[in-house]
Protein backbone atom coordinates (compact mmCIF):
# COMPACT_ATOMS: atom_id res chain seq x y z
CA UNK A 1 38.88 49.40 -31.24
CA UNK A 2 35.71 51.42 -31.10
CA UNK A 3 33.28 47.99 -32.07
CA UNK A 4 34.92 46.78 -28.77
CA UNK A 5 34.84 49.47 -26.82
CA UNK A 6 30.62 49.51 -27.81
CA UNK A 7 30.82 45.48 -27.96
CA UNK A 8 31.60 45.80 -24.05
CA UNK A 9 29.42 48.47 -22.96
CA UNK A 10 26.42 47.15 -24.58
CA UNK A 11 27.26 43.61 -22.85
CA UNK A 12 27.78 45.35 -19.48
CA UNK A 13 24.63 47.12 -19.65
CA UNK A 14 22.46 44.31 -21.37
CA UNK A 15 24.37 41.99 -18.15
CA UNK A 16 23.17 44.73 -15.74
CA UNK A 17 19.72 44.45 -16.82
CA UNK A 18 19.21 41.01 -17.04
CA UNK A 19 20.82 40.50 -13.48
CA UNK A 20 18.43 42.91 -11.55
CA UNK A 21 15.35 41.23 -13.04
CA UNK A 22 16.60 38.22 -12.39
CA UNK A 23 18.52 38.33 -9.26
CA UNK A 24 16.74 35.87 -7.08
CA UNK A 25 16.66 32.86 -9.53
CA UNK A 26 20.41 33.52 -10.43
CA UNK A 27 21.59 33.88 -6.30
CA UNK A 28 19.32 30.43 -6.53
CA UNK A 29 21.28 28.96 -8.73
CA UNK A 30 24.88 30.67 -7.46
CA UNK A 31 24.02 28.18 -4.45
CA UNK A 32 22.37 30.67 -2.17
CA UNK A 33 19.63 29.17 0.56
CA UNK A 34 16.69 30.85 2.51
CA UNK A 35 19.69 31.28 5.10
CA UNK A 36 22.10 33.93 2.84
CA UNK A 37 19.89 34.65 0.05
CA UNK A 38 19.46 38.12 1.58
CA UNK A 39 23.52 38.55 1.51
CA UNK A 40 23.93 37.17 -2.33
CA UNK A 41 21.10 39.03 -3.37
CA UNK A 42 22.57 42.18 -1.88
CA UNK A 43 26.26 41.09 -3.10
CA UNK A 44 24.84 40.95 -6.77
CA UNK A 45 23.10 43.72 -6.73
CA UNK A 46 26.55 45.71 -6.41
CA UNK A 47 27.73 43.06 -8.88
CA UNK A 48 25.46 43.75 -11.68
CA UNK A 49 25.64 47.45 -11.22
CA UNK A 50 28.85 48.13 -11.73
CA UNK A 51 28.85 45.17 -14.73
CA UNK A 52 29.17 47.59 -17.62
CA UNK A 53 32.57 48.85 -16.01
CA UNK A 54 33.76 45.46 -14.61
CA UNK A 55 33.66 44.57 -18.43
CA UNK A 56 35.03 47.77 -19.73
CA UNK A 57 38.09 47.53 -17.28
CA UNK A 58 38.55 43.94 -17.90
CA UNK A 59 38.54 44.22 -22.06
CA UNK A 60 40.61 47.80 -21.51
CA UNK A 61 43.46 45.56 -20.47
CA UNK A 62 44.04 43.85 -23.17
CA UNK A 63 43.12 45.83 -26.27
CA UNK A 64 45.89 48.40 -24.23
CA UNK A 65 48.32 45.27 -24.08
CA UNK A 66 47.06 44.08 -27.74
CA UNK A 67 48.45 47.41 -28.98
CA UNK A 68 51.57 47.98 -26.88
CA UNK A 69 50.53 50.09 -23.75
CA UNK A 70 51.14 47.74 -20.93
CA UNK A 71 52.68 50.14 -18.43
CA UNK A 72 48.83 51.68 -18.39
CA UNK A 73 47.19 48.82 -18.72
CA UNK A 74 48.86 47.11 -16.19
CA UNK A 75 48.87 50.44 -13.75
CA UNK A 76 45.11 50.43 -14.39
CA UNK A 77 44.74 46.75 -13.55
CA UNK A 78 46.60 47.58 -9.94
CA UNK A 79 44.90 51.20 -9.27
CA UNK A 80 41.42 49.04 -9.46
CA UNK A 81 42.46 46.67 -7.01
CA UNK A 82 44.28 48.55 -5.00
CA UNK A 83 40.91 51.05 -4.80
CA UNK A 84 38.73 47.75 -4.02
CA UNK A 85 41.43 46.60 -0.70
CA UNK A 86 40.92 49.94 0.54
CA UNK A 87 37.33 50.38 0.21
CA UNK A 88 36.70 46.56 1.33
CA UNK A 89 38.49 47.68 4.31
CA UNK A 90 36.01 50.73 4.60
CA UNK A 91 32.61 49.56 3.84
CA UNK A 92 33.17 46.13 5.48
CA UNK A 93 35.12 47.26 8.60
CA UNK A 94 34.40 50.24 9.42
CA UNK A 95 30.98 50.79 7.96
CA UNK A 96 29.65 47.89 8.67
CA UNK A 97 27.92 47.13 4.99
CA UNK A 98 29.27 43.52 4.95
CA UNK A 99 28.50 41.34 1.59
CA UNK A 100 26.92 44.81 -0.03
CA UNK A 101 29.95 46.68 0.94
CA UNK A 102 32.40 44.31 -0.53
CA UNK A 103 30.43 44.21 -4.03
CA UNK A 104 30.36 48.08 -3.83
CA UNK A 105 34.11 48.09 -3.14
CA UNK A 106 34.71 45.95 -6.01
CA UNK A 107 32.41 47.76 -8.62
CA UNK A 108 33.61 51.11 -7.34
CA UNK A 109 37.59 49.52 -8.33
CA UNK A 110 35.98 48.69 -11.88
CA UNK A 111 34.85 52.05 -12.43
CA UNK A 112 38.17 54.03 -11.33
CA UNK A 113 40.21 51.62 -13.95
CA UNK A 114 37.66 52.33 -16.64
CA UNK A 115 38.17 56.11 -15.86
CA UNK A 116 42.15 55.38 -15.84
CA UNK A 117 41.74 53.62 -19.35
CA UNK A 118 39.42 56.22 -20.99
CA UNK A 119 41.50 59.35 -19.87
CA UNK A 120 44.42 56.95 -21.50
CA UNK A 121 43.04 56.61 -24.34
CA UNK A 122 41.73 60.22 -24.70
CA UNK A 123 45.65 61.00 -24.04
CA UNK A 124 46.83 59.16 -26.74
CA UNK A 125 44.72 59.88 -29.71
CA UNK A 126 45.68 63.30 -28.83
CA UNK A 127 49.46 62.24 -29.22
C-alpha cells in the first residue's frame, strides 16, 4: 500500500509540474482558441495544482475498496464532491471567479477527500 500511496504522489506532483510548464501547448491541444485560451489556461492552472491530490483521492478509493473499507471510501468519494457543488456555487456565483473558480472548487474537493482518506488510514493502523 505504501509503493502506491508514493506511486501516486510522485505522479501527481511530476503531472503538476509538467502541466504549468506546459500549459499553453496542452490548452492548445485541449481545443482552446485565441478566443478562451485565457479561461483554459486559468481552468488548468487550478487543474494541475491540485493534481497530486486529484490522484491521491482517486487511487484512495480503491486501495480502501481493494481492502474492504467501502463505507470510507465511498463517504470520501461524496464529501469531495459534495465540497466541490458548494464551492462551485461560491467561487462561480457569488465570487465571480468563473472557469478559475470552478477548477479551484474542484481541486479544493480533491484535497478534503485526500485529508478524509489519510486521517482513515492513520485511524486504522492504529486499530
Amino acid at each position: 500500500m505504501q509503493f502506491c500511496i508514493c506511486a501516486m504522489a510522485l505522479a501527481g506532483i511530476l503531472t503538476l509540474m509538467l502541466g504549468l510548464v506546459f500549459l499553453r501547448p496542452l490548452a492548445g491541444v485541449s481545443g482552446a482558441d485565441a478566443d478562451n485560451m485565457g479561461y483554459t489556461c486559468d481552468y488548468l492552472k487550478w487543474i494541475f495544482a491540485g493534481a497530486p491530490f486529484i490522484m491521491l483521492a482517486n487511487g484512495f478509493v480503491h486501495l480502501f475498496r481493494s481492502v474492504g473499507l467501502v463505507k470510507e471510501g465511498t463517504i470520501g468519494l461524496v464529501l469531495g464532491n459534495v465540497i466541490n457543488m458548494v464551492l462551485d456555487y461560491v467561487f462561480i456565483a457569488v465570487l465571480g471567479w468563473g472557469t478559475a473558480g470552478a477548477a479551484l472548487a474542484t481541486s479544493l474537493g480533491f484535497v478534503c477527500a485526500s485529508v478524509y482518506y489519510m486521517a482513515c488510514m492513520i485511524r486504522e493502523a492504529r486499530n
